[in-house]
Protein backbone atom coordinates (compact mmCIF):
# COMPACT_ATOMS: atom_id res chain seq x y z
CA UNK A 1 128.68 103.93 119.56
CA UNK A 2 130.81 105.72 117.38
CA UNK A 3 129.93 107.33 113.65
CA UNK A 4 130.87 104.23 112.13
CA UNK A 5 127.64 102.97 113.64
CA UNK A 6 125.78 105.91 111.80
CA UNK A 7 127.78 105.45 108.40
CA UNK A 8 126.46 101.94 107.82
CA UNK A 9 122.87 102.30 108.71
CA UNK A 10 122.92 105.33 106.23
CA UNK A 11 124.97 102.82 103.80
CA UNK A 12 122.35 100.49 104.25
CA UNK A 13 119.53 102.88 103.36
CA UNK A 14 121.24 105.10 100.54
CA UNK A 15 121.98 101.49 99.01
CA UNK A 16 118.26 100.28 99.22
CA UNK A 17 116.96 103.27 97.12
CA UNK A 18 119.54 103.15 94.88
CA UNK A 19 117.83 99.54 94.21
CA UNK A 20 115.02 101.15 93.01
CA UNK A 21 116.55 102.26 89.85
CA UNK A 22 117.58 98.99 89.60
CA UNK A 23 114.64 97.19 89.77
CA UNK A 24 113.38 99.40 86.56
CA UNK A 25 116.72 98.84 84.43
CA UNK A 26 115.75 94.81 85.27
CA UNK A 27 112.84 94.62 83.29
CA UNK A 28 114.65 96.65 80.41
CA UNK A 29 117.94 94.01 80.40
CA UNK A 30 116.85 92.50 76.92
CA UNK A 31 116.75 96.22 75.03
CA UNK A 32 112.76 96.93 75.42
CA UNK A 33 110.17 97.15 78.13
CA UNK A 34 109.23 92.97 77.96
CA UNK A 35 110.04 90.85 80.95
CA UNK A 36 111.40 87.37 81.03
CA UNK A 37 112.43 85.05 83.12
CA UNK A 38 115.41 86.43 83.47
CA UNK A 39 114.40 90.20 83.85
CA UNK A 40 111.69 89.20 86.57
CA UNK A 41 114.44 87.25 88.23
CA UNK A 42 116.74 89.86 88.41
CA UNK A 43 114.31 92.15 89.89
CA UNK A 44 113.08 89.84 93.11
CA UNK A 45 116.71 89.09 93.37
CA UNK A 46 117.13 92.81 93.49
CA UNK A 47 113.64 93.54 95.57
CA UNK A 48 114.78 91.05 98.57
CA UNK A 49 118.34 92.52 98.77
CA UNK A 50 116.50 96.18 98.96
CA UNK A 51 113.75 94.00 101.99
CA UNK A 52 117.36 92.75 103.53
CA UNK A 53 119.06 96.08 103.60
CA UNK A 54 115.65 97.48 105.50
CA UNK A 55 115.31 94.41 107.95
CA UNK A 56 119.69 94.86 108.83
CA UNK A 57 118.57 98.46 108.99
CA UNK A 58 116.14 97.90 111.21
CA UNK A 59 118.08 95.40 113.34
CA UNK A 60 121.18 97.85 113.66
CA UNK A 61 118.74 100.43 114.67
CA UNK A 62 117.41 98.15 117.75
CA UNK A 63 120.45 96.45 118.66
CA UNK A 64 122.64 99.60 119.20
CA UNK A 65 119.65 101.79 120.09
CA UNK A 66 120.56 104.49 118.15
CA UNK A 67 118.69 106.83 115.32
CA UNK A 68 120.10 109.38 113.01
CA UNK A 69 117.68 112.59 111.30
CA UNK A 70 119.00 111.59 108.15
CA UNK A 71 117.88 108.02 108.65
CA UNK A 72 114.38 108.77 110.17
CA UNK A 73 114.00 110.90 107.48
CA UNK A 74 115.40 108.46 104.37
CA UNK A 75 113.91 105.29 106.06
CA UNK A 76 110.54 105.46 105.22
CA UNK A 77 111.28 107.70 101.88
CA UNK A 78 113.22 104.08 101.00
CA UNK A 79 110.16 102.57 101.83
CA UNK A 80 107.84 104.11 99.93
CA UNK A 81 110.08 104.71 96.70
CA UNK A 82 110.53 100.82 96.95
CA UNK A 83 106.98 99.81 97.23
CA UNK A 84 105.13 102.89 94.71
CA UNK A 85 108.08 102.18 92.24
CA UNK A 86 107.15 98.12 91.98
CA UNK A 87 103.19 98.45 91.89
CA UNK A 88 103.32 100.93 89.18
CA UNK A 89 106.14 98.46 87.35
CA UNK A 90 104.07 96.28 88.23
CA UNK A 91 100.81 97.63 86.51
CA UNK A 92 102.98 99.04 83.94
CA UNK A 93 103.78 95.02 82.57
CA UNK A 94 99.89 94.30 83.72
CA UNK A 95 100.32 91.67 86.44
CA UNK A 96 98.60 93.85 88.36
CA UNK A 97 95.61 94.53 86.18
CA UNK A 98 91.89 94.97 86.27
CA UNK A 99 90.19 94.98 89.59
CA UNK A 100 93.80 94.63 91.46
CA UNK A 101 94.85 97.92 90.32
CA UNK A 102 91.97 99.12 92.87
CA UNK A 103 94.71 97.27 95.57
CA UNK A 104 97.36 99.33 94.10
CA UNK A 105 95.84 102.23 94.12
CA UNK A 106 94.73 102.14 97.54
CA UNK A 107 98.00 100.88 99.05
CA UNK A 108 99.37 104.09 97.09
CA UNK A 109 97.42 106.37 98.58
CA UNK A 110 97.66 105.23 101.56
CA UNK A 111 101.14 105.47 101.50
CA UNK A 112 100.75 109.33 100.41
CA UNK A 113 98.60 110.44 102.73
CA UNK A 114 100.17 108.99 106.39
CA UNK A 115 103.40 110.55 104.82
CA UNK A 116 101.38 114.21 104.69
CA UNK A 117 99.59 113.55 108.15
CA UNK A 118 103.26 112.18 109.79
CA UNK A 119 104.56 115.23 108.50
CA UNK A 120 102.10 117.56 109.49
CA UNK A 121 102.03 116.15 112.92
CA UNK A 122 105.62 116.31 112.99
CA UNK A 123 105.23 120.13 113.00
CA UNK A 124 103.30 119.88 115.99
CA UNK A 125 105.62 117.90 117.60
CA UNK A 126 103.19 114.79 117.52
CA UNK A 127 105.03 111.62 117.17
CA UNK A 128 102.23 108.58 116.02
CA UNK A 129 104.01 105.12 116.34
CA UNK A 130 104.00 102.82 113.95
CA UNK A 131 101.53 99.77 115.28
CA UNK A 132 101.98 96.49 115.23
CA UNK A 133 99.28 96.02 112.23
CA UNK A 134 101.08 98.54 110.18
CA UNK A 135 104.14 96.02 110.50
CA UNK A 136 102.44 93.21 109.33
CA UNK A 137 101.03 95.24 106.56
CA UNK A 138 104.55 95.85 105.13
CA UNK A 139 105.49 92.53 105.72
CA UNK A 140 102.25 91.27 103.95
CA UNK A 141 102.47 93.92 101.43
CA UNK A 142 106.23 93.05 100.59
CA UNK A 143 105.57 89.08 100.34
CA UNK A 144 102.89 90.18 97.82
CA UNK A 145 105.07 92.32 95.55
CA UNK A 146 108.09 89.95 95.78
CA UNK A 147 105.21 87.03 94.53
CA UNK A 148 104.24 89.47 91.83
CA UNK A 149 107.56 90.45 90.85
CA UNK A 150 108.51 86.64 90.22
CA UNK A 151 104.82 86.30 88.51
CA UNK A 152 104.13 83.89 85.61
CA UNK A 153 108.12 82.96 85.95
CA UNK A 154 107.44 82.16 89.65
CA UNK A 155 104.81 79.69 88.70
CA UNK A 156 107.84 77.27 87.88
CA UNK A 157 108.91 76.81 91.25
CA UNK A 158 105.75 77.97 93.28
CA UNK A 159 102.07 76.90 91.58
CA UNK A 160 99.75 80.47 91.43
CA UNK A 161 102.32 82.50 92.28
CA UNK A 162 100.86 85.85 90.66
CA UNK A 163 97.43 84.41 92.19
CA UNK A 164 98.88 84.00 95.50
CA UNK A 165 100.68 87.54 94.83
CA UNK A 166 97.24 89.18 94.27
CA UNK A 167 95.19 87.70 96.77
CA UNK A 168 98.00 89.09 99.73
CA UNK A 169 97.72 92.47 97.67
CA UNK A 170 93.95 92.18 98.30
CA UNK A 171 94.60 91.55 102.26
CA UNK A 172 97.28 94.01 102.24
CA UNK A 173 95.11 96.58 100.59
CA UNK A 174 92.26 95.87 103.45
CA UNK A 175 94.73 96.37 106.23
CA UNK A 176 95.86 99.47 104.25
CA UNK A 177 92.31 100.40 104.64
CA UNK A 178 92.36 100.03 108.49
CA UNK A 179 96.04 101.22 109.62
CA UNK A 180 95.63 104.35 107.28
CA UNK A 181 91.99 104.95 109.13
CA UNK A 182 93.96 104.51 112.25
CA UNK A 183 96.81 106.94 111.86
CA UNK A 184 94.26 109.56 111.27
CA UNK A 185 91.82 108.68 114.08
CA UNK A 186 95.37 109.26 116.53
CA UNK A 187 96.30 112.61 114.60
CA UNK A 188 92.48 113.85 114.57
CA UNK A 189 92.80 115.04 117.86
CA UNK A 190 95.94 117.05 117.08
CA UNK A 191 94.68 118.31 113.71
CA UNK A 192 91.39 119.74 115.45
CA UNK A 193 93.44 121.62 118.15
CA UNK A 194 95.57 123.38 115.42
């Protein structure tokens, strides 16, 4: 493949964090921190262009079996951004409130610290692959904040939408829990030896 191959994968990702911004300026369209209908819609519409960019991404990434350092680096960094930039909207504008924002915080965390163990290991030349758990986290995890995004608006077209939204927070929280326990039962070894 040629470097047009690399130039829109990197397009791809340089345009999904740019959504992040984005996503923020949506709940402000009225003039003040207050979202409507038309804010929250905005920002899923927004959200699940940023989910299609990453899936394309992906897909490119597979298809032509090819990998840049500047998108193995920016890929999960997208990620992340993405994801810690909605929950903490999210909390912000208090549908995620009370006993959820224990969800948040541990999908935050999480999220933290297997980006300081992935880098650590990366030192010591120790690659740990992402499982197939970890996958359906983000996919979980990504249905929820797309749910919770939409929230009381949502409930128009979809009946307990910001329930539904919590409840797959909840389950993405738990496997959190369990793929974050596993990514440092693989790198224990490693981090013993150094």
């Amino acid at each position: 493949m040629d470097s047009r191959t690399f130039k829109i994968r990197n397009l791809l990702i340089y345009g999904r964090i740019l959504t992040v911004p984005l996503i923020v300026l949506s709940f402000f369209l009225e003039g003040r921190f207050q979202p409507s209908d038309l804010t929250r819609w905005s920002a899923l519409a927004i959200f699940l262009a940023a989910n299609v960019t990453g899936y394309l991404d992906g897909y490119l990434a597979r298809t032509w079996q090819q990998t840049s350092k500047i998108g193995n680096m920016l890929d999960p960094i997208a990620d992340k951004l993405l994801i810690a930039t909605c929950l903490v909207l999210l909390a912000a504008e208090r549908t995620i409130a009370g006993w959820s924002l224990w969800a948040a915080t541990i999908i935050l965390c999480r999220e933290i610290l297997v980006s300081g163990l992935r880098e650590y290991l990366a030192q010591l030349s120790v690659r740990v692959p992402v499982s197939r758990l970890a996958k359906w986290k983000t996919t979980i995890q990504m249905v929820a904040i797309g749910l919770l995004l939409a929230g009381p608006t949502g409930d128009k077209v979809l009946p307990y939408t910001v329930e539904i939204g919590i409840t797959l927070l909840w389950i993405s929280a738990l496997i959190t829990l369990y793929t974050g326990y596993d990514y440092f039962r693989a790198g224990f070894n490693d981090i013993i030896d150094e």
